[in-house]
N, C-alpha and C. Protein backbone atom coordinates (compact mmCIF):
# COMPACT_ATOMS: atom_id res chain seq x y z
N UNK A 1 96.58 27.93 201.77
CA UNK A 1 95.58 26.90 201.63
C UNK A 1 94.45 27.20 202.60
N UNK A 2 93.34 27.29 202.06
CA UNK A 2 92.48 27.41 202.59
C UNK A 2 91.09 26.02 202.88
N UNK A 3 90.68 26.71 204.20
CA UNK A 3 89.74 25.40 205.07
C UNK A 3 89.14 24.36 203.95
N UNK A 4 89.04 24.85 203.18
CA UNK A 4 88.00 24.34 202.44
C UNK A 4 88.55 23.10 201.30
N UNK A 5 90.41 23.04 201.49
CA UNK A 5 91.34 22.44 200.72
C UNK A 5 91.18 20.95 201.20
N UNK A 6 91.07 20.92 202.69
CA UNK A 6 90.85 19.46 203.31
C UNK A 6 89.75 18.89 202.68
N UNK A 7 89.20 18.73 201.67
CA UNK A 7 87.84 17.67 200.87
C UNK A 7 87.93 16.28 201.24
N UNK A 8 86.83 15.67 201.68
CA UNK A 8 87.06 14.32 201.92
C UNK A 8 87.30 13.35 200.96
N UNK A 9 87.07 14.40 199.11
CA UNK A 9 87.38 13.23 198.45
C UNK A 9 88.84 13.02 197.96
N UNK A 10 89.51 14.68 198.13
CA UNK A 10 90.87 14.79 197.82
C UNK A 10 91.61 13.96 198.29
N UNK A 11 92.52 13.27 197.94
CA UNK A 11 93.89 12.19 197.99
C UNK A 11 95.04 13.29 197.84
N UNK A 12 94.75 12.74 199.70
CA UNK A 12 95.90 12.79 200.13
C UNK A 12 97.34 12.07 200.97
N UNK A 13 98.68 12.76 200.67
CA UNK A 13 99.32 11.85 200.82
C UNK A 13 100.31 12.28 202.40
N UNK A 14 100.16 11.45 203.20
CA UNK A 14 101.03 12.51 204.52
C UNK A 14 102.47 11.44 204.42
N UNK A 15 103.33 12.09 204.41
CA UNK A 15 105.00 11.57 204.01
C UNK A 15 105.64 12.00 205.60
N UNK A 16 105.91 10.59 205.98
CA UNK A 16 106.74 10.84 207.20
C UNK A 16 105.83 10.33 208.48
N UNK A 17 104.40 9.52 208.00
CA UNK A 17 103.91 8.62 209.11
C UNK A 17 104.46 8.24 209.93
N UNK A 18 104.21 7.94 211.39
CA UNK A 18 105.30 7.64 211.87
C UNK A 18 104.37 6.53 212.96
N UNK A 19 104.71 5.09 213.09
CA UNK A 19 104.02 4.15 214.11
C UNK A 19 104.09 4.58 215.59
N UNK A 20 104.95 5.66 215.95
CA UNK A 20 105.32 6.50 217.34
C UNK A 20 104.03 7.51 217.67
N UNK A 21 102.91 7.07 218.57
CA UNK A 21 102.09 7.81 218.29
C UNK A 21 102.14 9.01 219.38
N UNK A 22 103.41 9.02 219.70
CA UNK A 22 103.48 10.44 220.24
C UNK A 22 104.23 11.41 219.14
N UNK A 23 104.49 10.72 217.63
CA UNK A 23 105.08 11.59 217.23
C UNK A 23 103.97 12.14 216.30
N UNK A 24 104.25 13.73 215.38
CA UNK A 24 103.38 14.39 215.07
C UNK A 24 102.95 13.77 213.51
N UNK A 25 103.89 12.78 213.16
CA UNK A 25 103.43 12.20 211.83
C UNK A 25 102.55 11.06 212.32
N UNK A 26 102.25 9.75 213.25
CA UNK A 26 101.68 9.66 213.45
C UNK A 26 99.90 10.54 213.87
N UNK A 27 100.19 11.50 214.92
CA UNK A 27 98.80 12.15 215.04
C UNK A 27 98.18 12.94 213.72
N UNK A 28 99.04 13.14 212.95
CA UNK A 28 98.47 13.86 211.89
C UNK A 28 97.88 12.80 211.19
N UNK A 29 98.52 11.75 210.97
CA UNK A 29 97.58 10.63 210.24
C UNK A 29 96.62 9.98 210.59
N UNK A 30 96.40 9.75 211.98
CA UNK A 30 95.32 9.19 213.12
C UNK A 30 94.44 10.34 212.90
N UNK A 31 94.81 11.53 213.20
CA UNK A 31 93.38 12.46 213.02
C UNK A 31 92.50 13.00 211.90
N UNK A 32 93.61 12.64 210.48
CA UNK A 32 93.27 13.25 209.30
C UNK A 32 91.77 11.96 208.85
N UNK A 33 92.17 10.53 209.29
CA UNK A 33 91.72 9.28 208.98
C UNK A 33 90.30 9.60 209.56
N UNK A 34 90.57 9.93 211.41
CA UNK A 34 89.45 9.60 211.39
C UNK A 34 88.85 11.49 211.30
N UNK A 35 88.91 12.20 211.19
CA UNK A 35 87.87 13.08 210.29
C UNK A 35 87.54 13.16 208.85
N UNK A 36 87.83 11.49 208.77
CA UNK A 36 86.98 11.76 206.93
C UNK A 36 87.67 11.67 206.00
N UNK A 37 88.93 12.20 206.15
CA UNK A 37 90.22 12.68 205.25
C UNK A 37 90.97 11.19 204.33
N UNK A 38 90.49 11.56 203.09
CA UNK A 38 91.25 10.23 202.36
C UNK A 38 92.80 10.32 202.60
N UNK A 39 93.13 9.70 203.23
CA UNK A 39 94.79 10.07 203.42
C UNK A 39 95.34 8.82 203.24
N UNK A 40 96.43 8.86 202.82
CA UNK A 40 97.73 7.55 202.38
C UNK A 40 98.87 8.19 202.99
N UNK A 41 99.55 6.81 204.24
CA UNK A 41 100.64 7.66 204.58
C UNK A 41 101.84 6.67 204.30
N UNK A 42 103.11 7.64 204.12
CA UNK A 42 104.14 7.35 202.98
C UNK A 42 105.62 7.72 204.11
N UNK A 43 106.07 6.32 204.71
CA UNK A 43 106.92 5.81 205.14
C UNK A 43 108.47 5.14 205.05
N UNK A 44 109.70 5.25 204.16
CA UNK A 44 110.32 4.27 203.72
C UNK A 44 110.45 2.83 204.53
N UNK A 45 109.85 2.60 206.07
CA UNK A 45 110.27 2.03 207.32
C UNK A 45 109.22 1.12 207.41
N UNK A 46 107.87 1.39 207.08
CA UNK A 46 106.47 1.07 207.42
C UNK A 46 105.99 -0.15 206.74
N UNK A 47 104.81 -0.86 206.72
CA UNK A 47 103.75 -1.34 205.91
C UNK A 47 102.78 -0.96 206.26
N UNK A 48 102.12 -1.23 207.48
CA UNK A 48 100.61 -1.04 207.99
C UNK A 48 100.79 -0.03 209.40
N UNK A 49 100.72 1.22 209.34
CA UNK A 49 99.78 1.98 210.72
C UNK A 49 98.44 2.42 210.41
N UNK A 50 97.86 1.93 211.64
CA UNK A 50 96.54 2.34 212.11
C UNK A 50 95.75 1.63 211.05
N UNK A 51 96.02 -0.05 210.69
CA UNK A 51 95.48 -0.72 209.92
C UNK A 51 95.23 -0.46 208.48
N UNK A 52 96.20 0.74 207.99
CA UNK A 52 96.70 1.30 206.80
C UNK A 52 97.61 0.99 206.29
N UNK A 53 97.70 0.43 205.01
CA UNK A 53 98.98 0.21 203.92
C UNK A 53 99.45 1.58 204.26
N UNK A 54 100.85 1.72 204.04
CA UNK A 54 101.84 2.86 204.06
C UNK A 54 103.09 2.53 202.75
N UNK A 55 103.33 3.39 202.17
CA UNK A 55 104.05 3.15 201.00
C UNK A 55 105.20 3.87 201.45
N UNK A 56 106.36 2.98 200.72
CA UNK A 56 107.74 3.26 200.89
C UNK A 56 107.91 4.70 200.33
N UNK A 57 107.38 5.02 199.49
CA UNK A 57 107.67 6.47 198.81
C UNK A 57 106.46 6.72 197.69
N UNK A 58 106.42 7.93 197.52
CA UNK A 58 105.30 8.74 196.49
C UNK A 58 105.22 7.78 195.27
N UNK A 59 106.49 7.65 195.13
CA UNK A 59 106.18 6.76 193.31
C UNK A 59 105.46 5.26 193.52
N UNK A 60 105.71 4.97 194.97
CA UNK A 60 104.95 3.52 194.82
C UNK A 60 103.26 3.83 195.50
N UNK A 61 102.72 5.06 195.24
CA UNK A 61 101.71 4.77 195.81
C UNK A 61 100.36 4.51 194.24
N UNK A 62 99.16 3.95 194.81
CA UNK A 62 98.14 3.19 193.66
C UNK A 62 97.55 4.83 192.82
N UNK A 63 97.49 5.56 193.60
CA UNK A 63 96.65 7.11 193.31
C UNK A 63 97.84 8.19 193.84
N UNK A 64 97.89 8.94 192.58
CA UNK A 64 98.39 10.01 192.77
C UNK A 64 98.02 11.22 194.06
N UNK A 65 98.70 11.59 194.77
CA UNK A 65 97.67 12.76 195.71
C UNK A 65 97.55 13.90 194.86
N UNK A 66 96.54 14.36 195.09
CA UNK A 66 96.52 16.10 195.32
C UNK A 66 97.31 16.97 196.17
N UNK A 67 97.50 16.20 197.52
CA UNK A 67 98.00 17.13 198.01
C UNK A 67 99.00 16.33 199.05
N UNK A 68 100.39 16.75 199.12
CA UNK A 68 101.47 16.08 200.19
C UNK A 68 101.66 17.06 201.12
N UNK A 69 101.64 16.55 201.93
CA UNK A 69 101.85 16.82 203.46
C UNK A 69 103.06 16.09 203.90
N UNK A 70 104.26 17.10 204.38
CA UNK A 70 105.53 16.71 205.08
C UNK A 70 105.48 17.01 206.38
N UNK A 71 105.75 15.67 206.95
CA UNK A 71 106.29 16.12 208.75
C UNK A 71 107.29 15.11 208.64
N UNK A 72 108.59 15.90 207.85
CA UNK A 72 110.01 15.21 207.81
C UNK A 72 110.99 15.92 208.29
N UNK A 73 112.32 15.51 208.51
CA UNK A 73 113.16 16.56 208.38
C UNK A 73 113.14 17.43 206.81
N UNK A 74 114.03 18.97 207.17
CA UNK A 74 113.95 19.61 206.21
C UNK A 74 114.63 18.86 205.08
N UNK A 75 116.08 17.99 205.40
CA UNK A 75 116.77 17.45 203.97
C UNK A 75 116.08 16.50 203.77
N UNK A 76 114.53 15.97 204.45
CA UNK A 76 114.06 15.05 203.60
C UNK A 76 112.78 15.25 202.56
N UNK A 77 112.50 16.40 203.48
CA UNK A 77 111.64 17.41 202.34
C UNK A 77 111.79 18.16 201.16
N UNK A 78 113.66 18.16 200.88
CA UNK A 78 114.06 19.04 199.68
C UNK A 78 114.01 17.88 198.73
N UNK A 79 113.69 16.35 199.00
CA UNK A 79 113.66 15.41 198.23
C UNK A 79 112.52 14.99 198.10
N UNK A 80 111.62 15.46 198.50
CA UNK A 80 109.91 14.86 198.86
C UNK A 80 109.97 15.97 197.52
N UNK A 81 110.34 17.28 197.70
CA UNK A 81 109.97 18.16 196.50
C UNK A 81 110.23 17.73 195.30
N UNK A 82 111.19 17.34 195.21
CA UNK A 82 111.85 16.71 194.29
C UNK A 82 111.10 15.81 193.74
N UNK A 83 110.25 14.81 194.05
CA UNK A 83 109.39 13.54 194.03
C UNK A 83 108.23 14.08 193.57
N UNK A 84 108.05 15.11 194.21
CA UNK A 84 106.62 15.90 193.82
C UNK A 84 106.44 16.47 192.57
N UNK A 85 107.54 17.10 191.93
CA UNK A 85 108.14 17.88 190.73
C UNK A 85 107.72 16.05 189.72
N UNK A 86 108.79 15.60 189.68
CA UNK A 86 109.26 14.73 188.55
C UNK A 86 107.60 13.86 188.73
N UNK A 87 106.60 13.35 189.82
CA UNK A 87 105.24 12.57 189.47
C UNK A 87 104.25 14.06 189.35
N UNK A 88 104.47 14.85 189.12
CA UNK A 88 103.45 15.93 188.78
C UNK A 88 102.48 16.48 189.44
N UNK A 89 102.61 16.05 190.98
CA UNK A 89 102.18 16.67 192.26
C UNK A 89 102.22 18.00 192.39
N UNK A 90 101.57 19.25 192.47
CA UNK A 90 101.18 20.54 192.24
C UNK A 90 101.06 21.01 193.58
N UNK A 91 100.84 20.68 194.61
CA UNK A 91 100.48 20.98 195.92
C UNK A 91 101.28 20.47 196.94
N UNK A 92 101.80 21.10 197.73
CA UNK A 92 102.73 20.41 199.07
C UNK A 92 102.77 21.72 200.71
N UNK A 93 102.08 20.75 201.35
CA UNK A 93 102.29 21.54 202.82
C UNK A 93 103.04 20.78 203.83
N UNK A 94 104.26 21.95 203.93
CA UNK A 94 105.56 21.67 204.76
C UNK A 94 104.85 22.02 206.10
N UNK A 95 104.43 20.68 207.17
CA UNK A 95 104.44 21.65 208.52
C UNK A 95 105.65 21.71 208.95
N UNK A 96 105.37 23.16 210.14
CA UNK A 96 106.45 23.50 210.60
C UNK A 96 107.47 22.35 211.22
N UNK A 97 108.66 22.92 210.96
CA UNK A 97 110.12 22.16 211.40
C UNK A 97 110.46 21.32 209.87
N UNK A 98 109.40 21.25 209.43
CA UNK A 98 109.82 19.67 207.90
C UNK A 98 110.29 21.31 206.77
N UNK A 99 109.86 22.05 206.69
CA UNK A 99 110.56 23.23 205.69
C UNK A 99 111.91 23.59 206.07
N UNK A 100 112.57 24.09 204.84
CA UNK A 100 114.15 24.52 204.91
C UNK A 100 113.21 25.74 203.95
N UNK A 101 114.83 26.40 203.74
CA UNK A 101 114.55 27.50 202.59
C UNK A 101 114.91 26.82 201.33
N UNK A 102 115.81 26.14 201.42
CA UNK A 102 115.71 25.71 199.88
C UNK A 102 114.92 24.30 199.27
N UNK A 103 114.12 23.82 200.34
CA UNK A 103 112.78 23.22 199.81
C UNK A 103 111.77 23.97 199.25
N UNK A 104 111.89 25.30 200.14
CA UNK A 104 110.48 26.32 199.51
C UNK A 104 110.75 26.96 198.16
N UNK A 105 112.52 27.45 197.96
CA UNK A 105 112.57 27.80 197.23
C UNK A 105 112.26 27.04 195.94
N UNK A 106 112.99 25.73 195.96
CA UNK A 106 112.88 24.52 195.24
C UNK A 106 111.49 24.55 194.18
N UNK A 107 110.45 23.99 195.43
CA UNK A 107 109.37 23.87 195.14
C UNK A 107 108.70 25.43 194.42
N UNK A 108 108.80 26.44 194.72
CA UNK A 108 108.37 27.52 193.59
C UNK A 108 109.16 27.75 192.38
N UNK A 109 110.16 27.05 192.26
CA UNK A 109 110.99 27.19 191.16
C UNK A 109 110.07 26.35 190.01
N UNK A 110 109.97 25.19 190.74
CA UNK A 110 109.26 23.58 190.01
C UNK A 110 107.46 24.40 190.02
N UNK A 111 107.12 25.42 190.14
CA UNK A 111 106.02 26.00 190.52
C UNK A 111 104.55 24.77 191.18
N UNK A 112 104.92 24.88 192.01
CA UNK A 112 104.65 23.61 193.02
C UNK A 112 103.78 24.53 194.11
N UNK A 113 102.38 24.60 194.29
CA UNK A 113 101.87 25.48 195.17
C UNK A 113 101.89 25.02 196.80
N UNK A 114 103.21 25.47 197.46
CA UNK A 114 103.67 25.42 198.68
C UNK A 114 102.97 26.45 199.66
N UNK A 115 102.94 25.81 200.89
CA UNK A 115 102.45 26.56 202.17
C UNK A 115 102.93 25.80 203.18
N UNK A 116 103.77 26.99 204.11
CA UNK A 116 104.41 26.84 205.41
C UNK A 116 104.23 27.67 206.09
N UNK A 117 105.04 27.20 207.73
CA UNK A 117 104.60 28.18 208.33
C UNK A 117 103.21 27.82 209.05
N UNK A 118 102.57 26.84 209.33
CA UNK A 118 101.18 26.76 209.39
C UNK A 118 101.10 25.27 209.82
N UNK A 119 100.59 25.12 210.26
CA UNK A 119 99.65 23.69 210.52
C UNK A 119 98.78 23.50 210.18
N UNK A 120 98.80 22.67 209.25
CA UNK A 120 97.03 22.06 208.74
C UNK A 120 96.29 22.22 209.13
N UNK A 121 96.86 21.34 210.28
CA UNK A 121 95.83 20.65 211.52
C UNK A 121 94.46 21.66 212.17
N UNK A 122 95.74 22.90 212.41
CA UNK A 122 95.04 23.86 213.11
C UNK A 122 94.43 24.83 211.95
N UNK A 123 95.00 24.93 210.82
CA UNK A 123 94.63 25.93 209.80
C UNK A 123 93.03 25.45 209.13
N UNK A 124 92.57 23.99 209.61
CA UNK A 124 91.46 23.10 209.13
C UNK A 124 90.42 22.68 210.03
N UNK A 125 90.72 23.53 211.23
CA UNK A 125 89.53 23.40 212.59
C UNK A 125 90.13 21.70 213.03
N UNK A 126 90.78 21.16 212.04
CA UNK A 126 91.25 19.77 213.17
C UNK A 126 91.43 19.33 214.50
N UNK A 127 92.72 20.29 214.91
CA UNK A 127 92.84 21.19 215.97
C UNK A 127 92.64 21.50 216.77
């Protein structure tokens, strides 16, 4: 994925928000928000961070994303794939620690255009 993937109009969805703002699903959502970034973040635990609705899961959100973003564990990412496959989500970036191998594999099976290994954050001048 390249710089140019972060669009401010693209909907996106970050899975694994977290109200802990020392944790990295929180900062990824605090920073994506405020540089512009249409982002929806997707919680089973949540309602409102950072004065944002947060949805229990992908199927309950109003707009489909373009693009999901995991900062989960890996067995909760082989089910985020899973979610992504069956609502017709095409795009998913595992940051590091939220990938397994058989999420990645998963997801190219479901031909699901995956990228790991990488940080957004930093792969998008965020960073």
């Amino acid at each position: 994925m390249a710089k140019s993937d972060l669009k401010k109009d693209k909907v996106i969805a970050v899975v694994g928000v977290s109200e802990d703002p020392n944790k990295y699903g929180f900062k990824i959502f605090n920073d994506l928000l405020s540089a512009g970034i249409n982002a929806t973040g997707v919680n089973p635990k949540s309602s409102i961070i950072l004065g944002h609705k947060v949805y229990k899961s992908l199927k309950n959100l109003v707009e489909l994303p373009e693009l999901v973003i995991t900062v989960t564990p890996p067995e909760v990412t082989e089910k985020i794939v899973d979610e992504c496959h069956e609502l017709g989500i095409r795009q998913i970036w595992m940051q590091p620690g939220s990938e397994s191998k058989a999420a990645i594999e998963k997801a190219k099976e479901y031909g699901i255009m995956t990228t790991y290994d990488a940080c957004i954050m930093h792969q998008n001048g965020i960073w």
